[in-house]
C-alpha atoms as a PDB file:
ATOM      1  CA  UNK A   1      68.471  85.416 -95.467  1.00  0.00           C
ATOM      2  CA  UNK A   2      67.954  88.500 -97.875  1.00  0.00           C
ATOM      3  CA  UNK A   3      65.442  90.974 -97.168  1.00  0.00           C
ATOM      4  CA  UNK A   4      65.028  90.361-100.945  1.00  0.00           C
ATOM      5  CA  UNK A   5      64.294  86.590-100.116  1.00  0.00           C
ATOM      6  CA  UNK A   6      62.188  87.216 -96.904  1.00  0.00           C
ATOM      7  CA  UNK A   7      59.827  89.611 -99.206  1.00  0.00           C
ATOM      8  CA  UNK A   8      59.545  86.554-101.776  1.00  0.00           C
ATOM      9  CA  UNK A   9      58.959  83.585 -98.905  1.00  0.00           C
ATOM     10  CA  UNK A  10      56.331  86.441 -97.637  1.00  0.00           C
ATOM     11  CA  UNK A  11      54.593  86.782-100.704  1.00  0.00           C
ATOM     12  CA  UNK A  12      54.629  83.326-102.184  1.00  0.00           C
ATOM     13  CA  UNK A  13      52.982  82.534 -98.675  1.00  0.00           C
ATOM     14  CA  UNK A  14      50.137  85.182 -99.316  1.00  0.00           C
ATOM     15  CA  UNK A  15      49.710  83.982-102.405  1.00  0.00           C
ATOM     16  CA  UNK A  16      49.139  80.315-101.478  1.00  0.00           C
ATOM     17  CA  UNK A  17      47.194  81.695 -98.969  1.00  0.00           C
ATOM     18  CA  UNK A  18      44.882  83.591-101.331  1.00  0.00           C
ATOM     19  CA  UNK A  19      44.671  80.691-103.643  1.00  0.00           C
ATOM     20  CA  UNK A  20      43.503  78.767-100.727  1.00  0.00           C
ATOM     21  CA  UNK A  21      41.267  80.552 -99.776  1.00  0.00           C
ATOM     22  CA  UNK A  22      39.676  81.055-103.281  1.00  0.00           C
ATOM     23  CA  UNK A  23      39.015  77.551-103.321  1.00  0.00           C
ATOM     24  CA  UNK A  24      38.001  76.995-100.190  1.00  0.00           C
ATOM     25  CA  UNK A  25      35.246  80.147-100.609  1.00  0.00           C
ATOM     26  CA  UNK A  26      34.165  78.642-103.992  1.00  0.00           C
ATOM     27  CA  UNK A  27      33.742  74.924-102.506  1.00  0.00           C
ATOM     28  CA  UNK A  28      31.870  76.465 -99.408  1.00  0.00           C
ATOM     29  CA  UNK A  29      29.794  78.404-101.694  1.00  0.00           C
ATOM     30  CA  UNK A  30      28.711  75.635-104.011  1.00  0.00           C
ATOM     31  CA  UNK A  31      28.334  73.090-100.761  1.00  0.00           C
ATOM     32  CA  UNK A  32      26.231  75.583 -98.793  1.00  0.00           C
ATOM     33  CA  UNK A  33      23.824  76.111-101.815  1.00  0.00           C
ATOM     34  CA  UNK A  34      23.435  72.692-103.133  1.00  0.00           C
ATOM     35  CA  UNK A  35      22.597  71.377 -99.059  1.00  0.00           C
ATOM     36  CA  UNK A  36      20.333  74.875 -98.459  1.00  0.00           C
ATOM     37  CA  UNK A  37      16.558  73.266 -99.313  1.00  0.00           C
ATOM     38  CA  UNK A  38      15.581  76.134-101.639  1.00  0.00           C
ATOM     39  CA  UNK A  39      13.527  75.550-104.834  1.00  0.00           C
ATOM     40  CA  UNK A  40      15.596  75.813-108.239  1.00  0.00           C
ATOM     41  CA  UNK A  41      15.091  78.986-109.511  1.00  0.00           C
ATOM     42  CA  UNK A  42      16.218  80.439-105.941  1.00  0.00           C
ATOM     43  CA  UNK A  43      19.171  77.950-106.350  1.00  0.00           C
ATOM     44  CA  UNK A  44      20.149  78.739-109.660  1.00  0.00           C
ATOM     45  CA  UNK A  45      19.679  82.849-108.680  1.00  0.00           C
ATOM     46  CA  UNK A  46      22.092  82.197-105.841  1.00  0.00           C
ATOM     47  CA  UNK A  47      24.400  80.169-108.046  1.00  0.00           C
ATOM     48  CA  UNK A  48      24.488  83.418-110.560  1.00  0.00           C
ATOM     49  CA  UNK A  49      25.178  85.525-107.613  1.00  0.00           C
ATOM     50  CA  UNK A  50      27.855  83.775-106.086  1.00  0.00           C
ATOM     51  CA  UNK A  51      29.344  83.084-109.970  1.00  0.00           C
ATOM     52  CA  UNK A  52      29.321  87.027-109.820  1.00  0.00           C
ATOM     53  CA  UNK A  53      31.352  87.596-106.656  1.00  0.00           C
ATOM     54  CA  UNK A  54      33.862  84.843-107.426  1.00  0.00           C
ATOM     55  CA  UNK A  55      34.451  86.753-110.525  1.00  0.00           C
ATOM     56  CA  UNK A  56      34.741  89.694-108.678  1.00  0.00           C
ATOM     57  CA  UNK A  57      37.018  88.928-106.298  1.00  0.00           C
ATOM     58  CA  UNK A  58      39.467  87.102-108.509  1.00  0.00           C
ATOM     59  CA  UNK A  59      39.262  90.091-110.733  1.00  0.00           C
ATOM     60  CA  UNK A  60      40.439  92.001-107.832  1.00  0.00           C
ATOM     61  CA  UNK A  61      42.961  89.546-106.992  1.00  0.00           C
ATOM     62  CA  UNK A  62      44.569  89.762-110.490  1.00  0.00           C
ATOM     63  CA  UNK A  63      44.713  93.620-110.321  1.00  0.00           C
ATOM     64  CA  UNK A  64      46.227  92.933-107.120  1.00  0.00           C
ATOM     65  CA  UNK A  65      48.680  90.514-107.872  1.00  0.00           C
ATOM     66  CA  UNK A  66      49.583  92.651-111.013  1.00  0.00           C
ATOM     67  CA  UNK A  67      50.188  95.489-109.231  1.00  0.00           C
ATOM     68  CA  UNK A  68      52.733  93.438-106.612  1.00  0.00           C
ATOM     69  CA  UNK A  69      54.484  91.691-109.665  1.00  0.00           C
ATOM     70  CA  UNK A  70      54.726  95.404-111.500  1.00  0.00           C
ATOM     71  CA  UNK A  71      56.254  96.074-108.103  1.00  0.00           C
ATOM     72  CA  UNK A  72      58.915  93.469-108.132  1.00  0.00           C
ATOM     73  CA  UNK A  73      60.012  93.810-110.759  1.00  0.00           C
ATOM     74  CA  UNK A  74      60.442  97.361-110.661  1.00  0.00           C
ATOM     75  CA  UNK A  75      62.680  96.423-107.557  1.00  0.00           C
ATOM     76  CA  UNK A  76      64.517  93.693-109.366  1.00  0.00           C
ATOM     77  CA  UNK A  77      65.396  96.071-111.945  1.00  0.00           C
ATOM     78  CA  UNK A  78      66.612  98.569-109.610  1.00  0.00           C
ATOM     79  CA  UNK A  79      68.244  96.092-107.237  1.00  0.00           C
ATOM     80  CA  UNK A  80      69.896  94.531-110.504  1.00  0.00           C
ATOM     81  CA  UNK A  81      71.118  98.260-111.907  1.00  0.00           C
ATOM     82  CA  UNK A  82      72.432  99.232-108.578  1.00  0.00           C
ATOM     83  CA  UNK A  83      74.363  95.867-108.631  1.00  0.00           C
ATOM     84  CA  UNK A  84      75.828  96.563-112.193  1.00  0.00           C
ATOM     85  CA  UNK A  85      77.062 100.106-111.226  1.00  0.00           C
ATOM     86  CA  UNK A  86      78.564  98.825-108.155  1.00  0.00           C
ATOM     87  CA  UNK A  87      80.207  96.110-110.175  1.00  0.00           C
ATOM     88  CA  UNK A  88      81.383  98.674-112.815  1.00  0.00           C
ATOM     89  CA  UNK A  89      82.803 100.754-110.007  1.00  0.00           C
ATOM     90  CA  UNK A  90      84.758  98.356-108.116  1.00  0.00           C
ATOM     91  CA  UNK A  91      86.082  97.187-111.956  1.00  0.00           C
ATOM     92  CA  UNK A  92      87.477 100.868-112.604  1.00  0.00           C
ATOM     93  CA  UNK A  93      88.658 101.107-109.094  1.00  0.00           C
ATOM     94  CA  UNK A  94      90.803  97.883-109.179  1.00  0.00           C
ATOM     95  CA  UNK A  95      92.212  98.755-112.911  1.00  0.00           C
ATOM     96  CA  UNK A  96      93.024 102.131-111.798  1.00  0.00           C
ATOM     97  CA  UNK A  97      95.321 100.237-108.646  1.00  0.00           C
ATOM     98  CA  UNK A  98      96.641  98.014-111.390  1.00  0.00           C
ATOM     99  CA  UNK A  99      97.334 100.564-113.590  1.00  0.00           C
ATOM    100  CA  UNK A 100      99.119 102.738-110.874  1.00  0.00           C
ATOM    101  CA  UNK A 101     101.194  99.875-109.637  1.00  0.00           C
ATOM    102  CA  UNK A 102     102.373  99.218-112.897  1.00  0.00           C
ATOM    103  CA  UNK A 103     103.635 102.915-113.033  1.00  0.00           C
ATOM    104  CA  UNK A 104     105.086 102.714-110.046  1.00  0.00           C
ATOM    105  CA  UNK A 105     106.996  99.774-110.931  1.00  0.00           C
ATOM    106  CA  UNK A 106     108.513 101.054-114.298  1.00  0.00           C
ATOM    107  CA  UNK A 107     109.098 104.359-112.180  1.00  0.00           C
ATOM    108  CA  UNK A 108     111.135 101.955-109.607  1.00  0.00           C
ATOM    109  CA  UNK A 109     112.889  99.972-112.474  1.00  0.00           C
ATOM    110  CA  UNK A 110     113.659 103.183-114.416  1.00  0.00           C
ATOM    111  CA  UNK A 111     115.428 104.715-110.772  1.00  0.00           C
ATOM    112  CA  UNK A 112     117.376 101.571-110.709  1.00  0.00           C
ATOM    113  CA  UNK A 113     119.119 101.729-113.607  1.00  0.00           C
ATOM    114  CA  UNK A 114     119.920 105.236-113.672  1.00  0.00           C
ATOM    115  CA  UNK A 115     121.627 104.601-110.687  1.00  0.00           C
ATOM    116  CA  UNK A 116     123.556 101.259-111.968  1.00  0.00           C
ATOM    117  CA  UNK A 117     124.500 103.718-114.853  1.00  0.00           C
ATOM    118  CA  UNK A 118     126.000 106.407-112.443  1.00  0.00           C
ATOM    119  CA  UNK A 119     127.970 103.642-111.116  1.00  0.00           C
ATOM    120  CA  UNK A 120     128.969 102.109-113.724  1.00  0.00           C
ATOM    121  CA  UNK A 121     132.229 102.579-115.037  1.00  0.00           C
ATOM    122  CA  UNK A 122     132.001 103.403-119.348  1.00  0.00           C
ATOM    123  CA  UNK A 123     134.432 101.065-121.227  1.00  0.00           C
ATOM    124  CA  UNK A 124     135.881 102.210-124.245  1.00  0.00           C
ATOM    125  CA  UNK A 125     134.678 101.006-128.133  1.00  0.00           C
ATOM    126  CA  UNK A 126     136.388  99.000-130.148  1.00  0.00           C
ATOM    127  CA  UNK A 127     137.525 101.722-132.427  1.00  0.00           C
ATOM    128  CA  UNK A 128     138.733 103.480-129.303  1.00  0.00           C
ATOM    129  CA  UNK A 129     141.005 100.682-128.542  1.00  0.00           C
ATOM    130  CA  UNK A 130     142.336 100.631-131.784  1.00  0.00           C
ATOM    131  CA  UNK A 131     142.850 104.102-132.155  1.00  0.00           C
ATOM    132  CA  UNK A 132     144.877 103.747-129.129  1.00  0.00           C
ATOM    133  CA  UNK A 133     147.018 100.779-130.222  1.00  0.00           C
ATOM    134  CA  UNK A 134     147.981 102.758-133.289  1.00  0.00           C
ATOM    135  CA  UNK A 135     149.114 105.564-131.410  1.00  0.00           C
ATOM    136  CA  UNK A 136     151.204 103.457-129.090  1.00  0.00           C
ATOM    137  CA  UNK A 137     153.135 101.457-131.490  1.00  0.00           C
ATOM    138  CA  UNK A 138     154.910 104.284-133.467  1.00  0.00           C
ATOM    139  CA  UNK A 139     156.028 105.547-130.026  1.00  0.00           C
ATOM    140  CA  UNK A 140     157.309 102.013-129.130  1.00  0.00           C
ATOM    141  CA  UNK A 141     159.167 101.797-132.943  1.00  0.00           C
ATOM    142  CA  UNK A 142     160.788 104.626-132.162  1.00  0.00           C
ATOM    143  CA  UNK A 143     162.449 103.311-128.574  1.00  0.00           C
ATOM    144  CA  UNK A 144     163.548 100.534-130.817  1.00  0.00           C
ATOM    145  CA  UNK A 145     165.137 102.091-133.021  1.00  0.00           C
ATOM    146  CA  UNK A 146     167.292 103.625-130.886  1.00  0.00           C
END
């Protein structure tokens, strides 16, 4: 497992956890009044007051949670730029290679056939042959016609 992953288990777990335990605070709160043998107005006073710090706990909670998801994201978008530049890296990295072993093998293929052409033997053209024959047969007229 990721640390990436461990840090999201962690934090979906605190965040269940503070759900929980809104809940739980907000059903204690209203159980605990309504049993508590006070008159109404004290009752309804208390309600207000505990209204109050409900709101102002999940108001801090928000900010809180904010804050974290501000935070994670901020790391997912660092995590996920440091990804794409190592991705663009090892891209340019295995095109150079690619490029430099197809250099490598024209450079080979090139050194091969210069050397086939230093062995080779040159044959003459057509027209050399030709020019040949022609010279040839008014030597050979000549033995003839002797």
């Amino acid at each position: 497992m990721t640390a990436n992953q461990e840090q999201r288990d962690q934090e979906q777990t605190s965040n269940g956890f503070l759900v929980g335990t809104i809940i739980g605070g907000v059903v204690g709160a209203v159980t605990a009044l309504f049993l508590a043998p006070k008159p109404g107005k004290e009752l309804r006073n208390d309600l207000t007051e505990q209204a109050k710090n409900v709101k102002e706990r999940s108001e801090l909670w928000t900010e809180q949670v904010k804050g974290k998801s501000t935070e994670l994201a901020e790391n997912a978008k660092q995590t996920s730029l440091s990804l794409v530049q190592k991705v663009q890296q090892e891209t340019n990295d295995v095109v150079g290679k690619v490029k430099e072993f197809r250099r490598a093998s024209v450079q080979e293929e090139l050194s091969q056939l210069e050397e086939e052409q230093v062995t080779t033997i040159p044959l003459p053209t057509s027209e050399e042959v030709v020019a040949e024959s022609q010279e040839e047969e008014p030597a050979k007229e000549m033995e003839y016609s002797k």
